[in-house]
PDB file of N, CA and C in Angstrom:
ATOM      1  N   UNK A   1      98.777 133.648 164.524  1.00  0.00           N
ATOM      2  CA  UNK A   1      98.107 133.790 165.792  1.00  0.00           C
ATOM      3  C   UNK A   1      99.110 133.529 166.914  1.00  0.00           C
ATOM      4  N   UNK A   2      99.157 134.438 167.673  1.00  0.00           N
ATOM      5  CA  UNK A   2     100.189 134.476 168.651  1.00  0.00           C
ATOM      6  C   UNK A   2      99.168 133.582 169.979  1.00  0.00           C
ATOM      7  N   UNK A   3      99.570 132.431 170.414  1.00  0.00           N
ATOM      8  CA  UNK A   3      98.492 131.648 171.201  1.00  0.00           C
ATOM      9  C   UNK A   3      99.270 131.617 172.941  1.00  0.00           C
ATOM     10  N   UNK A   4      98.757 131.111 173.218  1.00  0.00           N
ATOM     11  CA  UNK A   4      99.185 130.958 174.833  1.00  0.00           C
ATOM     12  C   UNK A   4      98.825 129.639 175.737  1.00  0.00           C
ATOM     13  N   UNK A   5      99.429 128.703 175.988  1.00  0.00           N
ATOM     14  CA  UNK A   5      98.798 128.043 177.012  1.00  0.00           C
ATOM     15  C   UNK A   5      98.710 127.917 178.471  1.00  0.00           C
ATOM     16  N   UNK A   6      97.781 127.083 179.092  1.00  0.00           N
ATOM     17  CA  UNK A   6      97.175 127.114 180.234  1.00  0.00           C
ATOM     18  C   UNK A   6      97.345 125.755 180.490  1.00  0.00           C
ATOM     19  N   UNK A   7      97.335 125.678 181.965  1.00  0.00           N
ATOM     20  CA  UNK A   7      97.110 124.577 182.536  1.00  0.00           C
ATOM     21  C   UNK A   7      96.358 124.853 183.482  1.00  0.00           C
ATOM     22  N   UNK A   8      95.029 123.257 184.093  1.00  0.00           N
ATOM     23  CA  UNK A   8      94.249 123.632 185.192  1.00  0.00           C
ATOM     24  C   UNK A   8      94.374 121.713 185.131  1.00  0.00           C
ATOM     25  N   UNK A   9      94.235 122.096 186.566  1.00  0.00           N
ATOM     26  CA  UNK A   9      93.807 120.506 187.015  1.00  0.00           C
ATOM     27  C   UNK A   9      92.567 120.958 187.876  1.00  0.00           C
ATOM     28  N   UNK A  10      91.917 119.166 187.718  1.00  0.00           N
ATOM     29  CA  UNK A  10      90.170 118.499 187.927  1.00  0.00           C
ATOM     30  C   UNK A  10      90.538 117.274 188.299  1.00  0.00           C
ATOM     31  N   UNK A  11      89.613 117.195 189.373  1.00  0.00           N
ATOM     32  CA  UNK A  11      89.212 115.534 189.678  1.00  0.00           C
ATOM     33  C   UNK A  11      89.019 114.945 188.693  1.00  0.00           C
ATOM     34  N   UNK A  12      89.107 113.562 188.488  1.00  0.00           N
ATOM     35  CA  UNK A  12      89.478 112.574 187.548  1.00  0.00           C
ATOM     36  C   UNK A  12      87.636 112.535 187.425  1.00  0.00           C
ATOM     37  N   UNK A  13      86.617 112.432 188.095  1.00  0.00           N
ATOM     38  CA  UNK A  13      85.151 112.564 187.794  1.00  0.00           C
ATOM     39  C   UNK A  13      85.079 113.641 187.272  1.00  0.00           C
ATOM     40  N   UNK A  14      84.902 114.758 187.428  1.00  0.00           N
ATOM     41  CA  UNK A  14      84.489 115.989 186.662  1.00  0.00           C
ATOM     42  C   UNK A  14      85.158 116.229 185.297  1.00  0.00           C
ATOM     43  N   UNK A  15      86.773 115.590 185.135  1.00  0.00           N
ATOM     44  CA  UNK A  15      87.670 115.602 183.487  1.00  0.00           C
ATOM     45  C   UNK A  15      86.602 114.536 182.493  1.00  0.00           C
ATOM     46  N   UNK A  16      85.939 113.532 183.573  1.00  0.00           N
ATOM     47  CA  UNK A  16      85.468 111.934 182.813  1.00  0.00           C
ATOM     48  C   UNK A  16      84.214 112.823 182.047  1.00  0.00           C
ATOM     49  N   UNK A  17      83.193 113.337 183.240  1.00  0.00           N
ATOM     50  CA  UNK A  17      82.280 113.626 182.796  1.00  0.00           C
ATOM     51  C   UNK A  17      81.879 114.854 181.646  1.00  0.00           C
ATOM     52  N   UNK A  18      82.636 115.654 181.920  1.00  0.00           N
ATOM     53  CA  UNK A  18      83.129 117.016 180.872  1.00  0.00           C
ATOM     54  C   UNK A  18      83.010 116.127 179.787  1.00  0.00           C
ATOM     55  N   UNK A  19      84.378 115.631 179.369  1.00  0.00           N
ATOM     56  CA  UNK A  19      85.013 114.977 178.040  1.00  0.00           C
ATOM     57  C   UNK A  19      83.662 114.172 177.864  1.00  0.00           C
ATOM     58  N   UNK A  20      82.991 113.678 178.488  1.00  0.00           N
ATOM     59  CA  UNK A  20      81.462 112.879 178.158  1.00  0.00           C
ATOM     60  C   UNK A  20      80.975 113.710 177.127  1.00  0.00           C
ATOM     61  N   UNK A  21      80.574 115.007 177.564  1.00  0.00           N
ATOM     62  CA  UNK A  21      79.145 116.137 177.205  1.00  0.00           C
ATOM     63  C   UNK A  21      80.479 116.427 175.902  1.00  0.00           C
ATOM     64  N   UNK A  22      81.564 116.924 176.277  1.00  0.00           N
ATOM     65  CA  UNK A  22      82.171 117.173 175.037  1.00  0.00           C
ATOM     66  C   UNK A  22      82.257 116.561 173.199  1.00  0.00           C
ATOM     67  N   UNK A  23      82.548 115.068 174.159  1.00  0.00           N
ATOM     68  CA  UNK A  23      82.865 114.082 173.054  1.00  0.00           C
ATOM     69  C   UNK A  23      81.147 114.205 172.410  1.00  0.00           C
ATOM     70  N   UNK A  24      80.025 114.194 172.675  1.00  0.00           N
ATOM     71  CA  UNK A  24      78.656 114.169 172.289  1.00  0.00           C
ATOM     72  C   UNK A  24      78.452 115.482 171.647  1.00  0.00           C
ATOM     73  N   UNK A  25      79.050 116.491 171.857  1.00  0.00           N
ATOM     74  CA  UNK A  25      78.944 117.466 171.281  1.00  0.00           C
ATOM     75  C   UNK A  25      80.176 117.858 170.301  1.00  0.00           C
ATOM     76  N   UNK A  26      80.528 116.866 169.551  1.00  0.00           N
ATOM     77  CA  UNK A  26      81.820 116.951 168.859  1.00  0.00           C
ATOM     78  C   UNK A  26      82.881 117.818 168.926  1.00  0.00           C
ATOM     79  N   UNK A  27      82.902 118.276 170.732  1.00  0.00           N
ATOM     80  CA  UNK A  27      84.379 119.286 170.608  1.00  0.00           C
ATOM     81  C   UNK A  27      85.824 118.637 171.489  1.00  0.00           C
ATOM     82  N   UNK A  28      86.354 118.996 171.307  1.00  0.00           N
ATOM     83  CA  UNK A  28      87.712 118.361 171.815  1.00  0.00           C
ATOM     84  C   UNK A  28      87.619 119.341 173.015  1.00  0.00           C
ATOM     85  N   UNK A  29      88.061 118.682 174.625  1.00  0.00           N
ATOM     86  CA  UNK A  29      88.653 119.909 175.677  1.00  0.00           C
ATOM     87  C   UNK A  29      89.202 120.813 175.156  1.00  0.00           C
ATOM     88  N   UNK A  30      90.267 121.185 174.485  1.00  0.00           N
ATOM     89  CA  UNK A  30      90.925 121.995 174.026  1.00  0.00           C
ATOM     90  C   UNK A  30      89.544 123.259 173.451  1.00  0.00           C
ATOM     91  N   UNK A  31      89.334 122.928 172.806  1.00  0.00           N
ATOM     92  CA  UNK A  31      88.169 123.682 171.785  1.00  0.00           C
ATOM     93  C   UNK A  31      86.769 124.275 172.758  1.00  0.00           C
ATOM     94  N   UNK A  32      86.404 123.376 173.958  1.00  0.00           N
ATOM     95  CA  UNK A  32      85.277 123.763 174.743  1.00  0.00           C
ATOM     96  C   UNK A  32      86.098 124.322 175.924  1.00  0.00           C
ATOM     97  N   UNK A  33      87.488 124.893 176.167  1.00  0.00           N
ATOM     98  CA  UNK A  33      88.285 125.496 177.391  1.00  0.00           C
ATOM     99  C   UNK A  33      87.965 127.046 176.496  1.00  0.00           C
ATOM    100  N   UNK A  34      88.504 127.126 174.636  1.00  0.00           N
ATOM    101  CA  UNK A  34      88.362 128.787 174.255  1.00  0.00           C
ATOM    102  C   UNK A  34      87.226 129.033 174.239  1.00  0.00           C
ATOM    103  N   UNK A  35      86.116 128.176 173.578  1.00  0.00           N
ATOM    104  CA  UNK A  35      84.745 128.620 174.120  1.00  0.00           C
ATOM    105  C   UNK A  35      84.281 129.547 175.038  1.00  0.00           C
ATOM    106  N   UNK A  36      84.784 128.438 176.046  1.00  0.00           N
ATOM    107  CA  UNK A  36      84.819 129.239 177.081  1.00  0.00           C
ATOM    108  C   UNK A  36      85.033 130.623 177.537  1.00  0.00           C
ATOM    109  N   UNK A  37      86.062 130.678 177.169  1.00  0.00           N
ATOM    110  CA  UNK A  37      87.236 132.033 177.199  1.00  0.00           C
ATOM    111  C   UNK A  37      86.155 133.103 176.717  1.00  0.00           C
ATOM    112  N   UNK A  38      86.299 132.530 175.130  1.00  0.00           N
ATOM    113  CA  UNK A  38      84.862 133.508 174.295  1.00  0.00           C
ATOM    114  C   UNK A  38      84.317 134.366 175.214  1.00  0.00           C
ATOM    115  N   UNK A  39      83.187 133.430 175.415  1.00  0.00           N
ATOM    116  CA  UNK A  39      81.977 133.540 176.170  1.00  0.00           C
ATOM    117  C   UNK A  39      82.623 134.815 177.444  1.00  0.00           C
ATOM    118  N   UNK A  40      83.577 134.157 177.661  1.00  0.00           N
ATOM    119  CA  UNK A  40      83.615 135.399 179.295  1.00  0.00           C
ATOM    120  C   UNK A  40      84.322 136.534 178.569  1.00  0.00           C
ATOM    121  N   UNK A  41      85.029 136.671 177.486  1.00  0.00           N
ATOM    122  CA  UNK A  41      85.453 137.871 177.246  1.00  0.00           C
ATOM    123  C   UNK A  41      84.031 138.649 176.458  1.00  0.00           C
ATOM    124  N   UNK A  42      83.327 138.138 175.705  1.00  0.00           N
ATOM    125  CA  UNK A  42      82.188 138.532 175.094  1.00  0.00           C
ATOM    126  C   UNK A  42      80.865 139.115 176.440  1.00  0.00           C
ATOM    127  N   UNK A  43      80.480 138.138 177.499  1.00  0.00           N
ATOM    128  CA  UNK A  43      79.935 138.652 178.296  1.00  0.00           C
ATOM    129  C   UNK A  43      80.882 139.675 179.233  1.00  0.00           C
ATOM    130  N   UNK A  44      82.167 139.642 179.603  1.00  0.00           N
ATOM    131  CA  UNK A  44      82.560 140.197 180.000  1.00  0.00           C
ATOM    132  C   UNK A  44      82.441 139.743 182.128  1.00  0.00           C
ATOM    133  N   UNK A  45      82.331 138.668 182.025  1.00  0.00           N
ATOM    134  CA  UNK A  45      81.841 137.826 183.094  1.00  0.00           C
ATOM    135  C   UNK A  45      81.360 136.440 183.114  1.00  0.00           C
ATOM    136  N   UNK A  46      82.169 135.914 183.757  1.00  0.00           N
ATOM    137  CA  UNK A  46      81.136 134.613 183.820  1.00  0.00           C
ATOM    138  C   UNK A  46      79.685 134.789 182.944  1.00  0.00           C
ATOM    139  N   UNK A  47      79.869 133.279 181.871  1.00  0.00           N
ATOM    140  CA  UNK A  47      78.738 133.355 181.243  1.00  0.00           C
ATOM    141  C   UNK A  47      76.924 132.400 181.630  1.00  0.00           C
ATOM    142  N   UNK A  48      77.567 131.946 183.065  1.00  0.00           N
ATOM    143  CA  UNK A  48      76.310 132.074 183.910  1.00  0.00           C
ATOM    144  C   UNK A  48      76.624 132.490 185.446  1.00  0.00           C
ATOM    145  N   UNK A  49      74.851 132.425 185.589  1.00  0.00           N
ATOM    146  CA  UNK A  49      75.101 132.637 187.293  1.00  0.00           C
ATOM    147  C   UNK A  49      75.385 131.808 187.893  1.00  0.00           C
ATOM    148  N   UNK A  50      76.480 132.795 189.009  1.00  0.00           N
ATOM    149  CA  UNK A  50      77.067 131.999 190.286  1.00  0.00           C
ATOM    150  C   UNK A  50      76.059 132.441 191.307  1.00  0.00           C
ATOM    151  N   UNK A  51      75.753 131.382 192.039  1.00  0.00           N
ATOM    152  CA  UNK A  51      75.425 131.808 193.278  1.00  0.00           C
ATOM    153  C   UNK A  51      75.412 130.754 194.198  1.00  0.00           C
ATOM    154  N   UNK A  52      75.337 131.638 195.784  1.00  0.00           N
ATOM    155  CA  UNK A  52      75.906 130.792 196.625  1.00  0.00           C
ATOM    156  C   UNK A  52      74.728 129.674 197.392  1.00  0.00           C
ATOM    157  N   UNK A  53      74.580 128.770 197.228  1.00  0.00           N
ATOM    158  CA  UNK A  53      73.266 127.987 197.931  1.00  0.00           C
ATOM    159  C   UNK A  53      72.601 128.200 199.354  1.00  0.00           C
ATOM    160  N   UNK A  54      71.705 128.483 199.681  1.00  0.00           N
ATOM    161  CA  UNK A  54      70.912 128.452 200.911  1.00  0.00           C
ATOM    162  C   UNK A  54      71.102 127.298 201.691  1.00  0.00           C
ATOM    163  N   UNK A  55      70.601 127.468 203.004  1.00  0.00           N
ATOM    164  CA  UNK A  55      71.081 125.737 203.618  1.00  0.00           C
ATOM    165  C   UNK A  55      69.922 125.276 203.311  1.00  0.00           C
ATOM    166  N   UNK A  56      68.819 125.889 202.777  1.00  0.00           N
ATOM    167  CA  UNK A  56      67.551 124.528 202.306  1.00  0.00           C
ATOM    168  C   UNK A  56      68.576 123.738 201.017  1.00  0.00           C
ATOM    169  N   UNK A  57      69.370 124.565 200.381  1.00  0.00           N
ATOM    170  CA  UNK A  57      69.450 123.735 199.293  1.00  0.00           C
ATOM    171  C   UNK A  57      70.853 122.907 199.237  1.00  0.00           C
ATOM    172  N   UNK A  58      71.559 123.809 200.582  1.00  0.00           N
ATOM    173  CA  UNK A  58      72.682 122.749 200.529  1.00  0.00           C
ATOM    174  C   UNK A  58      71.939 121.612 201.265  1.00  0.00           C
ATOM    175  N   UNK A  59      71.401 121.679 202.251  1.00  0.00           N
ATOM    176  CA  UNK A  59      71.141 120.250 202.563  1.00  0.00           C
ATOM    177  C   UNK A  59      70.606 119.203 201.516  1.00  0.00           C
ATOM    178  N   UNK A  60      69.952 120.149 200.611  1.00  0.00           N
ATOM    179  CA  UNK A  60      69.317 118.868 199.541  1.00  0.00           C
ATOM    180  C   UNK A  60      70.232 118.357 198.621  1.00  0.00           C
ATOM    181  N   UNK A  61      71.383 118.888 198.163  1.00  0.00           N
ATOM    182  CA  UNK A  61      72.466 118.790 197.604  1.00  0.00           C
ATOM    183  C   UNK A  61      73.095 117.893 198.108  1.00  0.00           C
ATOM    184  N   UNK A  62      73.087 117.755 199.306  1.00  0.00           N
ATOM    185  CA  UNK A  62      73.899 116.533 200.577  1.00  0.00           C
ATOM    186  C   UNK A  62      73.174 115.420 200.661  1.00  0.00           C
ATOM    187  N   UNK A  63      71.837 115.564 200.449  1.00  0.00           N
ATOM    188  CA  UNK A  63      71.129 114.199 200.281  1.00  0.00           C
ATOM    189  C   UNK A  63      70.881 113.872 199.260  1.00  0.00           C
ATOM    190  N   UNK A  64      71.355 114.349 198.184  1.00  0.00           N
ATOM    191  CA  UNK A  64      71.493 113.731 197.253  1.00  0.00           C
ATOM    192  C   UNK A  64      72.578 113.345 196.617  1.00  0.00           C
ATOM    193  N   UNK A  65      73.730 113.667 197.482  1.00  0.00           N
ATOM    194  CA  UNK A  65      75.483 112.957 197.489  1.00  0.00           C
ATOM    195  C   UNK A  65      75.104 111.717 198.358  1.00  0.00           C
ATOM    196  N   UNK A  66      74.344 111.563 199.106  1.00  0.00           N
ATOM    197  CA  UNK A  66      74.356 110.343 199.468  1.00  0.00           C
ATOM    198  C   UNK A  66      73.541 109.255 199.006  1.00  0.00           C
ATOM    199  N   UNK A  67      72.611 109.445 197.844  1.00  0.00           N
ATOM    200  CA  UNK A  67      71.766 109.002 197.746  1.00  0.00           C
ATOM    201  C   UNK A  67      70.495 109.351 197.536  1.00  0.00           C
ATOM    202  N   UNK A  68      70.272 110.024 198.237  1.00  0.00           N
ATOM    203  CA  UNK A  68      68.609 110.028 198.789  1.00  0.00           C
ATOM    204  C   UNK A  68      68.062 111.145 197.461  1.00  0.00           C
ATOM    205  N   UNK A  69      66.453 111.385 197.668  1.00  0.00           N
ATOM    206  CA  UNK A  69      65.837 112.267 196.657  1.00  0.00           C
ATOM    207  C   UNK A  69      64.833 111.368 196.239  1.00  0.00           C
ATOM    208  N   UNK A  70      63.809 111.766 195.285  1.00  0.00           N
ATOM    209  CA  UNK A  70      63.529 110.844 194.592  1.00  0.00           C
ATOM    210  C   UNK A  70      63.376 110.976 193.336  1.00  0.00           C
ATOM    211  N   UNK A  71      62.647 109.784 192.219  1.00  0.00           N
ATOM    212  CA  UNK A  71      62.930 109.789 190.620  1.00  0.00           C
ATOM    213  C   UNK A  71      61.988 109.244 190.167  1.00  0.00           C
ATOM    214  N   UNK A  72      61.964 110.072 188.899  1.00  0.00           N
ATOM    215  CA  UNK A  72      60.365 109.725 188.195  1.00  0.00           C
ATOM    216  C   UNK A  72      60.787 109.602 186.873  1.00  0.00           C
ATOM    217  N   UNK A  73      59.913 108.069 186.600  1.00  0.00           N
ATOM    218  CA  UNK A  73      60.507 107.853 185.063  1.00  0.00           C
ATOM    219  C   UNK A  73      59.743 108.870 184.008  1.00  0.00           C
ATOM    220  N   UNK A  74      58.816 109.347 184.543  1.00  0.00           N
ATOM    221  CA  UNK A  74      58.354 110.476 183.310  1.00  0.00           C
ATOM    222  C   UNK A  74      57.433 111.593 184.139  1.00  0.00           C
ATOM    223  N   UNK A  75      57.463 112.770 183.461  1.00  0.00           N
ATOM    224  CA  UNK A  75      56.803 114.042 183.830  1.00  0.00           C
ATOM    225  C   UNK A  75      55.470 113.640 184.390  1.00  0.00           C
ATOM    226  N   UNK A  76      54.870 113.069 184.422  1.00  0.00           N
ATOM    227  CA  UNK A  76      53.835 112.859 184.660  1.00  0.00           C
ATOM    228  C   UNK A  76      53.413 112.080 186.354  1.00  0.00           C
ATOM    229  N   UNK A  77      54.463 111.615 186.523  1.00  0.00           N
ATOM    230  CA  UNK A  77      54.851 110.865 187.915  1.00  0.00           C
ATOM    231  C   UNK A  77      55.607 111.433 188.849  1.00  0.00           C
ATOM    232  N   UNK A  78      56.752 112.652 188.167  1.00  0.00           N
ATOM    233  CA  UNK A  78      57.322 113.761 188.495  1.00  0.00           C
ATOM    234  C   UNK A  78      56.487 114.898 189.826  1.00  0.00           C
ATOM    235  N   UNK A  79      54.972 115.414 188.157  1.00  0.00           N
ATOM    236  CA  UNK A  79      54.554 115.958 189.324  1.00  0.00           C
ATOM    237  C   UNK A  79      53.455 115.065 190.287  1.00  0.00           C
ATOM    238  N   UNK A  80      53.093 114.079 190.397  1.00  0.00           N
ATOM    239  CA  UNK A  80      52.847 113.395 191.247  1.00  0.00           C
ATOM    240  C   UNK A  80      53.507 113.203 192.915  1.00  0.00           C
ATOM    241  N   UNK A  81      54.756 113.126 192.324  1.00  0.00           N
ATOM    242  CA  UNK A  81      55.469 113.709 193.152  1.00  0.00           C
ATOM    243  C   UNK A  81      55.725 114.277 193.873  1.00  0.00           C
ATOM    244  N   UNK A  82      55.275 115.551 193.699  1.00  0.00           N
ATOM    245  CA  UNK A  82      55.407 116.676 194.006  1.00  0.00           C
ATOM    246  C   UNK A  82      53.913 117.123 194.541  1.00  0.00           C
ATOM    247  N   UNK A  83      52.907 116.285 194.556  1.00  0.00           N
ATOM    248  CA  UNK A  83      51.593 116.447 194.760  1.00  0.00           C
ATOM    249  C   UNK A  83      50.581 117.541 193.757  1.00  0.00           C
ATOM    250  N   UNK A  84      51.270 117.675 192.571  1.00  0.00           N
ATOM    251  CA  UNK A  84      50.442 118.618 191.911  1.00  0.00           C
ATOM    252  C   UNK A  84      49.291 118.108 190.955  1.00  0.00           C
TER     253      UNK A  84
END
């Protein structure tokens, strides 16, 4: 196999949290970067959607970098929540 490498740099949060979901899903970075690859040569595109946020949702995105939102310990309080 004739192979090739790559380099990409990440904030030290987004490498932590990756390698989190990785390590739980028994793959090494290395192994969930060709995945990757896979996936976009097989779809032939990004293997989800991109899209660009509305300002309803960037703002909610922003209040919830700071904090704010709220949280429900179970579905049931969720939609309470939500008044349903």
């Amino acid at each position: 196999m004739n192979s090739k490498q790559i380099n990409i740099r990440l904030d030290e949060a987004t490498k932590r949290a990756a390698e989190k979901v990785f390590s739980k899903l028994g793959l090494a970075p290395s192994e969930a970067v060709r995945l990757f690859y896979r996936q976009v040569a097989l779809h032939r595109g990004i293997p989800f959607s991109l899209r660009i946020p509305n300002k309803e949702t960037t703002a909610a995105l922003r209040e919830l970098d700071k904090g704010g939102g709220k949280t429900a310990k179970d579905t049931e309080a969720f939609y309470k929540n939500l008044g349903v």
